[in-house]
Structures are given as C-alpha cells and as structure tokens.
Protein backbone atom coordinates (compact mmCIF):
# COMPACT_ATOMS: atom_id res chain seq x y z
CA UNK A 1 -61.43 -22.34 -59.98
CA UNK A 2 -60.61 -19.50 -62.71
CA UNK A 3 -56.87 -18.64 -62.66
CA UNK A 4 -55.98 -15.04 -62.83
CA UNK A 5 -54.52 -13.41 -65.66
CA UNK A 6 -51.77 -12.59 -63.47
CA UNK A 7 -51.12 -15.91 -63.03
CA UNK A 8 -51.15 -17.19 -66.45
CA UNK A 9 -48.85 -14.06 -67.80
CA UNK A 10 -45.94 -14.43 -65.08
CA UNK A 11 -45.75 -18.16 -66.24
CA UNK A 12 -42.86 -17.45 -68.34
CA UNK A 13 -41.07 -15.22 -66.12
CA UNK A 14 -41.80 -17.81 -63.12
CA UNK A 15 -40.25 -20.67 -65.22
CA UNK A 16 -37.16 -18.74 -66.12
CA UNK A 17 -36.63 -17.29 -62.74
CA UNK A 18 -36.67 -20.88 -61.59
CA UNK A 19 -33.98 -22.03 -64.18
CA UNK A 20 -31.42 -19.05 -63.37
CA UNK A 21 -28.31 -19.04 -61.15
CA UNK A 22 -29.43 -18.57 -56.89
CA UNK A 23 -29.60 -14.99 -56.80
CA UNK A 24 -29.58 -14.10 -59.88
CA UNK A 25 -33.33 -12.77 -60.61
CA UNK A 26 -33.18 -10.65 -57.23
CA UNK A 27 -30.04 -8.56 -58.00
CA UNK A 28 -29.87 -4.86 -59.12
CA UNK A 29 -27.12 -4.21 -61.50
CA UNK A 30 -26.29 -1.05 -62.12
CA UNK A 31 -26.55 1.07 -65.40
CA UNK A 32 -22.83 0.87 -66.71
CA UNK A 33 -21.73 -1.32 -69.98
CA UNK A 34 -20.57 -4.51 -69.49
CA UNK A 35 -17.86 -4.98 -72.11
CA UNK A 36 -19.23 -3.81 -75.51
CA UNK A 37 -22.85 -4.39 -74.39
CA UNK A 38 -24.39 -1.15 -73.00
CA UNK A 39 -27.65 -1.05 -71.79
CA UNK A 40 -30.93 1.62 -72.14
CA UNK A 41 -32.29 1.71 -68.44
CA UNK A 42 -36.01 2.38 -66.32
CA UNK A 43 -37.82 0.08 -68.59
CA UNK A 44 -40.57 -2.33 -66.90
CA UNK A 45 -39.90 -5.69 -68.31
CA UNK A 46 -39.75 -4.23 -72.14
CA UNK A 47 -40.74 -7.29 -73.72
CA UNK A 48 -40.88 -5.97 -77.73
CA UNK A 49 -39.93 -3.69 -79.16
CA UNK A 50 -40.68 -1.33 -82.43
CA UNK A 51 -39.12 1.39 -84.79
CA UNK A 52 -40.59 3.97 -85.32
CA UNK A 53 -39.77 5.00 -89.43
CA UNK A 54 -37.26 7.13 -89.66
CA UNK A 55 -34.94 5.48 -87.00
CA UNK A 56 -34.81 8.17 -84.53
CA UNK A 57 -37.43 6.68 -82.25
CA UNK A 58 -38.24 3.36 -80.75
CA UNK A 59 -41.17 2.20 -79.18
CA UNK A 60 -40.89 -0.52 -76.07
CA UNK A 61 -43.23 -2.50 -74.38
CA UNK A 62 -43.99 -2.83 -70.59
CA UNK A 63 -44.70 -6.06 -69.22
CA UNK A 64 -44.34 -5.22 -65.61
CA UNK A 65 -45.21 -2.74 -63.18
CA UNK A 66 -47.93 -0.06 -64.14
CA UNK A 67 -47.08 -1.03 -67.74
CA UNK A 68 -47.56 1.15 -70.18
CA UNK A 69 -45.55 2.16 -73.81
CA UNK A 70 -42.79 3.74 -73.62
CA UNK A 71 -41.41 6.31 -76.23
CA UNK A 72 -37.11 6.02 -76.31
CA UNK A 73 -35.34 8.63 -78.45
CA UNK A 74 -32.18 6.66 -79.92
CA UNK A 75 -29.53 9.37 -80.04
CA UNK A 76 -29.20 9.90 -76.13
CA UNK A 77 -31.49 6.84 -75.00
CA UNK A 78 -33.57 8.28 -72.99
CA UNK A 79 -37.16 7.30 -72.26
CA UNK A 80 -40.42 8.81 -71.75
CA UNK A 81 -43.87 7.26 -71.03
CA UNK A 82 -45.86 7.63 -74.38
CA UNK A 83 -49.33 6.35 -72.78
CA UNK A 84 -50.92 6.47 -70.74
CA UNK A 85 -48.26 9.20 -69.20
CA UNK A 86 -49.06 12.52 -67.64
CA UNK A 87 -51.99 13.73 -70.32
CA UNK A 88 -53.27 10.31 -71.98
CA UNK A 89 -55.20 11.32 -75.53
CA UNK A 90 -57.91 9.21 -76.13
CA UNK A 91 -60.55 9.19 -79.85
CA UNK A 92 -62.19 5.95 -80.55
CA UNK A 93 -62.85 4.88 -84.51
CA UNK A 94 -66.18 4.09 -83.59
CA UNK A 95 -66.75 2.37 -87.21
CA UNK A 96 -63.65 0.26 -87.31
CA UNK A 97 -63.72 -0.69 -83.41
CA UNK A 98 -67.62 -0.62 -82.97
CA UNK A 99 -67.25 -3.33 -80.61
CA UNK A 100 -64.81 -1.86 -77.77
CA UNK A 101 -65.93 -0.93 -74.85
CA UNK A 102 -63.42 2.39 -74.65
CA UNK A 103 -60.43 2.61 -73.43
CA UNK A 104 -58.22 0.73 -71.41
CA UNK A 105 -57.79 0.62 -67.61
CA UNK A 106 -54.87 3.56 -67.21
CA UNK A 107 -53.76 2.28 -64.13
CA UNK A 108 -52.99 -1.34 -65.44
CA UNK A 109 -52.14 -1.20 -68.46
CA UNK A 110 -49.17 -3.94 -69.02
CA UNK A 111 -48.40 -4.07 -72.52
CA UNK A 112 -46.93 -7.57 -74.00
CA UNK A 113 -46.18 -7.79 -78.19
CA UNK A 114 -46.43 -4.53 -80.60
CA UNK A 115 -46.70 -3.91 -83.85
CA UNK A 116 -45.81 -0.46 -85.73
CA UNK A 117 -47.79 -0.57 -89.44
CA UNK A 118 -46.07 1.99 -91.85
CA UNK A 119 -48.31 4.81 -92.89
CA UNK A 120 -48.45 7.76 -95.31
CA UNK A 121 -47.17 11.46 -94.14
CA UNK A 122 -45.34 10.56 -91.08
CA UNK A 123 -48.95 8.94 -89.42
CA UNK A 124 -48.75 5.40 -88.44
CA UNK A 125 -51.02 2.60 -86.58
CA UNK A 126 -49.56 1.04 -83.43
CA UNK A 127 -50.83 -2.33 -82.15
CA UNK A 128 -49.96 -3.66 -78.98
CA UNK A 129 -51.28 -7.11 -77.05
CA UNK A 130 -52.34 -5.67 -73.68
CA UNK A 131 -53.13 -7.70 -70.51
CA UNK A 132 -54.76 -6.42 -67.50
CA UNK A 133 -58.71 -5.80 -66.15
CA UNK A 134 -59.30 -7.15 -70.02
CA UNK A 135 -57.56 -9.43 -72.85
CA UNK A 136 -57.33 -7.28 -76.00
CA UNK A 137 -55.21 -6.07 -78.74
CA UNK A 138 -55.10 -1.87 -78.11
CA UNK A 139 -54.42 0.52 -81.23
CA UNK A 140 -53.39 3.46 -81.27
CA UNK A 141 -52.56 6.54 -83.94
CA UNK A 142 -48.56 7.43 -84.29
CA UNK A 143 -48.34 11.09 -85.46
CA UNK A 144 -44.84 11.73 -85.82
CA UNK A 145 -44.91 14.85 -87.67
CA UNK A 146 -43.47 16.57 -84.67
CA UNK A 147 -40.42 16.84 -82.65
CA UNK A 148 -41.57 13.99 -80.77
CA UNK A 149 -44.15 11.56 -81.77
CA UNK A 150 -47.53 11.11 -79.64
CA UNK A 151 -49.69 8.03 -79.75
CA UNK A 152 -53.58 8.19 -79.45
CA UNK A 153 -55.44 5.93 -78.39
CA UNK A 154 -57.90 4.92 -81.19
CA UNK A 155 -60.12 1.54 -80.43
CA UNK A 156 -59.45 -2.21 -79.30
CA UNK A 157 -60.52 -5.96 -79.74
CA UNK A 158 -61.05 -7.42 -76.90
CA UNK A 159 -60.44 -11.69 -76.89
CA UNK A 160 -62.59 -13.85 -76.47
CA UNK A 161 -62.40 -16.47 -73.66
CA UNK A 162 -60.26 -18.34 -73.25
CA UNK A 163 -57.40 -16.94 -76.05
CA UNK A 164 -54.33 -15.70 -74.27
CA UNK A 165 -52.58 -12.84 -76.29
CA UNK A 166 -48.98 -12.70 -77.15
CA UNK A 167 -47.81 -10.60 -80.53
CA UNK A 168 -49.96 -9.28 -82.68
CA UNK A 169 -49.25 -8.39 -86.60
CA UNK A 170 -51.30 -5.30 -88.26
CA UNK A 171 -53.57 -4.58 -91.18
CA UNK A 172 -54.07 -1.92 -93.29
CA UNK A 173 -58.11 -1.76 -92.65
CA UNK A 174 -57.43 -1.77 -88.80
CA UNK A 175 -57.56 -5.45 -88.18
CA UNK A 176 -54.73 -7.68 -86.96
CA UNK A 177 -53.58 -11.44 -87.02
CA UNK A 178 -52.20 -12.47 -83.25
CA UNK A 179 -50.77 -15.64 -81.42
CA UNK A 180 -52.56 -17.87 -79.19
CA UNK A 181 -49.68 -18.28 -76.28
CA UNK A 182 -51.42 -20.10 -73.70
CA UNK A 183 -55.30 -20.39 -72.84
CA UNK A 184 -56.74 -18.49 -69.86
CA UNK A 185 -59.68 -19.90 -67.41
CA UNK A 186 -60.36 -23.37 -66.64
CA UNK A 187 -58.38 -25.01 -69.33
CA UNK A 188 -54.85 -23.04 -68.76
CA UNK A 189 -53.38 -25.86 -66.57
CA UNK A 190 -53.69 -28.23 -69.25
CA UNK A 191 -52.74 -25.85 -71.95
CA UNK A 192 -49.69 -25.23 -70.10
CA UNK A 193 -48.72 -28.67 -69.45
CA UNK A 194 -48.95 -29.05 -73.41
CA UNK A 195 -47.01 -25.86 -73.78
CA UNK A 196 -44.17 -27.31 -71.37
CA UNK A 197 -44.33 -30.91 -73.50
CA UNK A 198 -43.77 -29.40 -76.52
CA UNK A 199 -47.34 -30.08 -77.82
CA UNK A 200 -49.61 -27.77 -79.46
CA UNK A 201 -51.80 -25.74 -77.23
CA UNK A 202 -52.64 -22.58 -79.21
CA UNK A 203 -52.81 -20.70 -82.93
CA UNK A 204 -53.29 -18.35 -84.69
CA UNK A 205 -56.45 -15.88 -84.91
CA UNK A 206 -57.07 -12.65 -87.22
CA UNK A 207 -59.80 -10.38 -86.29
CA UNK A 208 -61.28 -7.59 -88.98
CA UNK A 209 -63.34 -4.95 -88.64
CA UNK A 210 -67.23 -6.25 -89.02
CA UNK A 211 -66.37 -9.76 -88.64
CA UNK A 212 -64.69 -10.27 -85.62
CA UNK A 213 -62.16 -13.15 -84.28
CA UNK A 214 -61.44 -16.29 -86.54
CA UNK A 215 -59.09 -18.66 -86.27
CA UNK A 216 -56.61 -19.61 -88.77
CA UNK A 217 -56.71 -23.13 -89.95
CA UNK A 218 -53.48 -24.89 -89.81
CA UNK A 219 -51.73 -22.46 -87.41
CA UNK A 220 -51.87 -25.24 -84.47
CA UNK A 221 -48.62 -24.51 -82.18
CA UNK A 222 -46.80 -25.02 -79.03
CA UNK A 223 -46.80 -21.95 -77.48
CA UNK A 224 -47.75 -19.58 -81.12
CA UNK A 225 -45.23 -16.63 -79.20
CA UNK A 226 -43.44 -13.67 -81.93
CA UNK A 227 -45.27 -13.03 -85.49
CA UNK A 228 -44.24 -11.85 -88.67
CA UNK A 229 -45.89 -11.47 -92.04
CA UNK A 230 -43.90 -11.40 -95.29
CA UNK A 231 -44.04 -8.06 -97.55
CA UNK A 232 -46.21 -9.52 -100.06
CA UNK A 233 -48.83 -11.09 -97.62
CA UNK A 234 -47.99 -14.31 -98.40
CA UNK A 235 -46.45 -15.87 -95.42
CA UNK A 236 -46.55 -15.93 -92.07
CA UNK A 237 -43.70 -16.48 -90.21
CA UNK A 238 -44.57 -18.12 -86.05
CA UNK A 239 -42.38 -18.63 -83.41
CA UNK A 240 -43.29 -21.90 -81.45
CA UNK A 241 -42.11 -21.40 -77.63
CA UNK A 242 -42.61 -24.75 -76.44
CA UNK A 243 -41.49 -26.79 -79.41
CA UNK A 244 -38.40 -24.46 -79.43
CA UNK A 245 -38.96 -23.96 -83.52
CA UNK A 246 -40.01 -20.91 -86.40
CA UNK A 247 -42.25 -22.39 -88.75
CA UNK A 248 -43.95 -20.45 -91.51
CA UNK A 249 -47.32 -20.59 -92.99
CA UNK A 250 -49.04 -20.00 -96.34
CA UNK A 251 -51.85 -18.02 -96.88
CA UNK A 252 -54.23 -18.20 -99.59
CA UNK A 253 -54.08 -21.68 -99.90
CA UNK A 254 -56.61 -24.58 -98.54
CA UNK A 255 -54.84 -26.36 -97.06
CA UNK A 256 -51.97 -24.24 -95.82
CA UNK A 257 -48.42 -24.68 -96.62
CA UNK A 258 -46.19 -25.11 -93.01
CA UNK A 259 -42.73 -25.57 -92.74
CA UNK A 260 -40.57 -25.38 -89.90
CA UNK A 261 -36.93 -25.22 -88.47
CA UNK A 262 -35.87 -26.22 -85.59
CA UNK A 263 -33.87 -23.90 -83.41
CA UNK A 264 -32.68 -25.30 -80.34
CA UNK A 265 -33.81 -22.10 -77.97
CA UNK A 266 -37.12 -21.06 -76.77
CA UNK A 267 -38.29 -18.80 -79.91
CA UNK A 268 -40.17 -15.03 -78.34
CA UNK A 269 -40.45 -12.85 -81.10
CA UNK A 270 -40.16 -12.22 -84.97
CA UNK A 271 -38.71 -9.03 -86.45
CA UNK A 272 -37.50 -8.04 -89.61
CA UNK A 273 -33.66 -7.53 -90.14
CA UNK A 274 -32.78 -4.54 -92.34
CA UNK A 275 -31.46 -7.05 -95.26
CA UNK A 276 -34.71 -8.91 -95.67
CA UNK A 277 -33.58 -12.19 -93.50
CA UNK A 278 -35.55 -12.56 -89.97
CA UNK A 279 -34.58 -11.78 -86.16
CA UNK A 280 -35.53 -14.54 -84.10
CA UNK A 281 -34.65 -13.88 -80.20
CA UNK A 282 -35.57 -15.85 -77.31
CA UNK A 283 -34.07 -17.75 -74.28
CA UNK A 284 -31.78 -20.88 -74.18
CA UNK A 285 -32.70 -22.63 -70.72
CA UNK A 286 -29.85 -25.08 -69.85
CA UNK A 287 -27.73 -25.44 -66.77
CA UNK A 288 -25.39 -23.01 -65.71
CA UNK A 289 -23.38 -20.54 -68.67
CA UNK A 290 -25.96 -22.49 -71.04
CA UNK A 291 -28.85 -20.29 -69.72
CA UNK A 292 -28.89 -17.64 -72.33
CA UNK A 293 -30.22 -15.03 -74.71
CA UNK A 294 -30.35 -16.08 -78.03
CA UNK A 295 -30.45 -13.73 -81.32
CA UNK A 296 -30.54 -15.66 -84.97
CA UNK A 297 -31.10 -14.73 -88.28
CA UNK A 298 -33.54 -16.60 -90.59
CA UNK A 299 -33.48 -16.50 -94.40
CA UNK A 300 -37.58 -16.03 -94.96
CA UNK A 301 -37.58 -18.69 -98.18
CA UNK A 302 -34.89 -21.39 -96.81
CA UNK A 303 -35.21 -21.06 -93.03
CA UNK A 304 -31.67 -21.15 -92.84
CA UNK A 305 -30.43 -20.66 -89.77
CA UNK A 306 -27.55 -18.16 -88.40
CA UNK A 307 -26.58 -17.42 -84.55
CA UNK A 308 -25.66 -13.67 -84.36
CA UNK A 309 -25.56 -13.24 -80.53
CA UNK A 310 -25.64 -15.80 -77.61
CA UNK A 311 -24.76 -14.54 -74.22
CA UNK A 312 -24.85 -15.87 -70.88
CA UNK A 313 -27.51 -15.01 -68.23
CA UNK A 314 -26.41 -12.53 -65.72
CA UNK A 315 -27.35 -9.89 -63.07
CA UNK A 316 -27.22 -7.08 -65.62
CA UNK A 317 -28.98 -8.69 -68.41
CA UNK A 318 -30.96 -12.17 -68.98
CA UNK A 319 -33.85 -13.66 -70.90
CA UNK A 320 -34.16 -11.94 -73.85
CA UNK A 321 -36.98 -11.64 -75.98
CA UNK A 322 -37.17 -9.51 -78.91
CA UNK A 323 -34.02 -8.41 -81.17
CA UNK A 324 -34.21 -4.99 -83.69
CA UNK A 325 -31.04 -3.34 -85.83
CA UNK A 326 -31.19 0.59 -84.99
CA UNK A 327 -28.66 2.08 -86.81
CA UNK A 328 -25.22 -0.33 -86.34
CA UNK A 329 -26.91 -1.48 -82.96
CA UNK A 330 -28.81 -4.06 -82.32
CA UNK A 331 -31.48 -3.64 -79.03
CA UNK A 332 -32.41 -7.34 -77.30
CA UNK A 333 -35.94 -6.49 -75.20
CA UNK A 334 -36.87 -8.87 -72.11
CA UNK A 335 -39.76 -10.09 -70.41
CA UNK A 336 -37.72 -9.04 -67.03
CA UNK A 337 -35.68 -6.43 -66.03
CA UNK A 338 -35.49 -2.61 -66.13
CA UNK A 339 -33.56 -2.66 -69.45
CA UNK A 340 -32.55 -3.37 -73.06
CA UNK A 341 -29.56 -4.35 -73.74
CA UNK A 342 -27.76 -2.32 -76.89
CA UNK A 343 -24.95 -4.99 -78.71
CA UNK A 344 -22.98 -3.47 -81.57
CA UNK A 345 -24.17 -4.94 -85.18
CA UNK A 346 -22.12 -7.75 -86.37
C-alpha cells in the first residue's frame, strides 16, 4: 500500500505531539508575551524561516493549513500572505526549469525549508521545499525594490520517487542542493524505523539545470533535516534528526571529508548567525520540563558547541525548528503552532 504524503510529513509533528504534556498540543494560548519572549502570531506551522537583505522583511514558511509563504514586516510584525495570496504572479524560466510541469497546486501549497540566495539590485531567488499534490523544490523571483517585496513564481524540480524533501540550499545558476528527510512510497516504514534508530535513511541530492537530480556521495544521514553551505562553497554543513548530530561535509574532494558533533537535541535547521558561527535549532524530547526548544551556536571550522536558548515546552510555544538574529532579536520558527516566538539576543 503507498502511504500518503500526508502521512509521511505529519510524522514529526505526530511524534512530538505524542511526547508533550496531556493537553498540551490542543490548547490555544493567546497572543501576549510570556516573560521576555513575545511572540509574531497567524502563522500556519512556520517551520523556517528567511531574511530578506536589508533586515526589514522576513520570509516564513507554512507547514500547515492551506500553506503558503508568508511575507512579515519586522518593525510592527505583521504578516501578509506573499503567495499564493489574493493575485498569485506566475512566469516560468522555461530554459532553467524546462522540466516543470508549471506551477504549483494554489490550493495546497504547504511549504517546508526555504532558502533566500542574495542577488544584485535589490532582486533575489527564493527556494522553498514544497509538499502537496507533488514533491518539489518551488523558486521563485524576490523583487524588493518596492515598498514591499513580491515573489514570482519562476519554475520547480519536482523529486523523484521516493526522495522526501526537507531544506533546500540555492545556486547561483538556479539549481539547489536539498536533504533527503525520510523516503516516501513503499519503503517509508522502514526508512522511518531507521530514522527513529538513529541509522541512516537519507542524503543529500543537488539538482542543476540540464542535468537533473544526483546524489551526493558521502552525505548518508539519519534523518539529513536543516542545510547550510559555507561562503566559499566549500562545506556543507547537515543537520542529522535522528542521530541528534551537525556534521559537515567537504566538497571537491573524492572521497569527502565528514565530521560531526554531537548535540544532544533533535537538530531541524541550519542558519547563519550574523558573526559567522552557525544557528542550530531543534527539539529536545525528554520527559516532562526536559521537552524543549533548543537554539546553539556552532563555530563552522571547530564545531564547537554553545547553548544560547533552551526553553521548556508549553501551551504558548513548543518544538522549535529554525532560529534567525533580526536586529537584537532572535525569531525560533516551528513545525506547529500559529507562531514564532521573538527572544531578545543574548
């Protein structure tokens, strides 16, 4: 029997619902801060999360729901739906993305890792993992030349059976390396059983224009979840959900260099901290107050490791996921909830 990719994408949010406090996932809490944590409401599970340059806007992903990107302006916090919204703009680069078959399915569109690639005059390429009627990595044109910048839909990959998406990193000529999380169709209940083990069950793949999916040798993981690449292209930096790690990976080199750190929490996603060491966030899944979201910082060339935020599951905030500095903030994303929680900078 196939398993839905409903099924396979609400693993993670099934397993963590399981682990919380009795009532806990089914409470509302309201909008208010809860000490010095405030919180950016009427998100839909905003799993990542992206700048956009310039700091006044951030992008956020939606995992639940309709899904869908949604635009958040950082002075007053509020939120709008970037796409599909009210007046979705749609212009496929038929020569880079010859292959897609147009664009998504507006009406189930759940969005899942994103990826913001820095270009020139205030135009930029945004990449985000997208799960729904198809499995593909969706890109999109960010023209932020305006008051408020508008995305445009621009071409996709779609994955081939049976590679679940997670995070995806960009490339300049349109193309993309992305994690593996957990196989879809026949083989997902053994993947997942791997995942749960520790074991490896996925990788790493990079797709180009004209050449299509490959995967990367070496880049074996349990659970391949958040992605980073290093400035000079050199590295790539994996979080490993199941074996609760970050390892890092050479490229350029046959074999590849990989070395990893152990980090005691279930690693989500990789971001880049404004004074060149690495966000790691993800979820701590104990018993009781040790059920937690987890922010460290990793020096890219040591993997040393340094907690900046742990805190404690509850009805206003839990399972975190993804951890950016805007401004003296910094925003924690999760794969459940209507928010983002806002911490002050340490």
């Amino acid at each position: 029997m196939k398993v839905t990719l409903v099924t396979l994408f609400t693993l993670l949010a099934l397993l963590t619902a399981l682990a919380l406090p009795a009532g806990l996932a089914a409470q509302a809490a309201p909008c208010e801060p809860d000490g010095d944590v405030r919180f950016i409401c009427n998100q839909q599970a905003p799993e990542d999360l992206v700048v956009v340059p310039g700091g006044e806007w951030v992008f956020a992903s939606s995992y639940a729901g309709s899904g869908g990107i949604r635009l958040i302006h950082v002075r007053d916090k509020t939120s709008t739906v970037a796409y599909p919204g009210a007046a979705p703009v749609d212009r496929q680069d038929a020569k880079t993305y010859s292959a897609c078959p147009g664009p998504p399915d507006k009406k189930s569109f759940q969005t899942h890792g994103l990826y913001l690639l820095e270009g020139r005059n205030s135009v930029h390429r945004l990449f985000a993992v997208h799960h729904g009627p198809r499995e593909s990595v969706e890109v999109f044109e960010v023209n932020a030349t305006g008051k408020t910048p508008a995305l445009t839909w621009i071409g996709c990959a779609v994955a081939p059976d049976p590679i679940g998406l997670n995070e995806v990193v960009g490339l300049p000529d349109g193309g993309f390396f992305a994690t593996n999380f957990l196989q879809r169709g026949a083989e997902a209940a053994t993947a997942r059983g791997r995942l749960m083990a520790g074991e490896n069950n996925g990788e790493l793949w990079e797709w180009r224009p004209g050449a299509g999916w490959k995967m990367i040798p070496g880049s074996e993981a349990s659970g391949a979840n958040g992605l980073e690449v290093s400035k000079d292209g050199r590295w790539l930096y994996v979080a490993a959900w199941g074996s609760q790690s970050l390892f890092r990976l050479s490229r350029g080199e046959t074999p590849p260099k990989k070395e990893e750190v152990k980090l005691g929490f279930r690693a989500d996603n990789v971001r880049w901290a404004p004074d060149g060491s690495l966000f790691v966030a993800g979820q701590s899944l104990g018993a009781g107050a040790q059920q937690a979201s987890v922010v460290v910082k990793v020096d890219p060339n040591t993997l040393q490791v340094r907690e900046i935020i742990r805190r404690p599951n509850s009805a206003s905030f839990s399972n975190g996921t993804v951890a950016i500095q805007v401004g003296k903030e910094i925003w924690v994303g999760s794969f459940r909830g209507d928010r983002i929680a806002v911490f002050p900078a340490p």
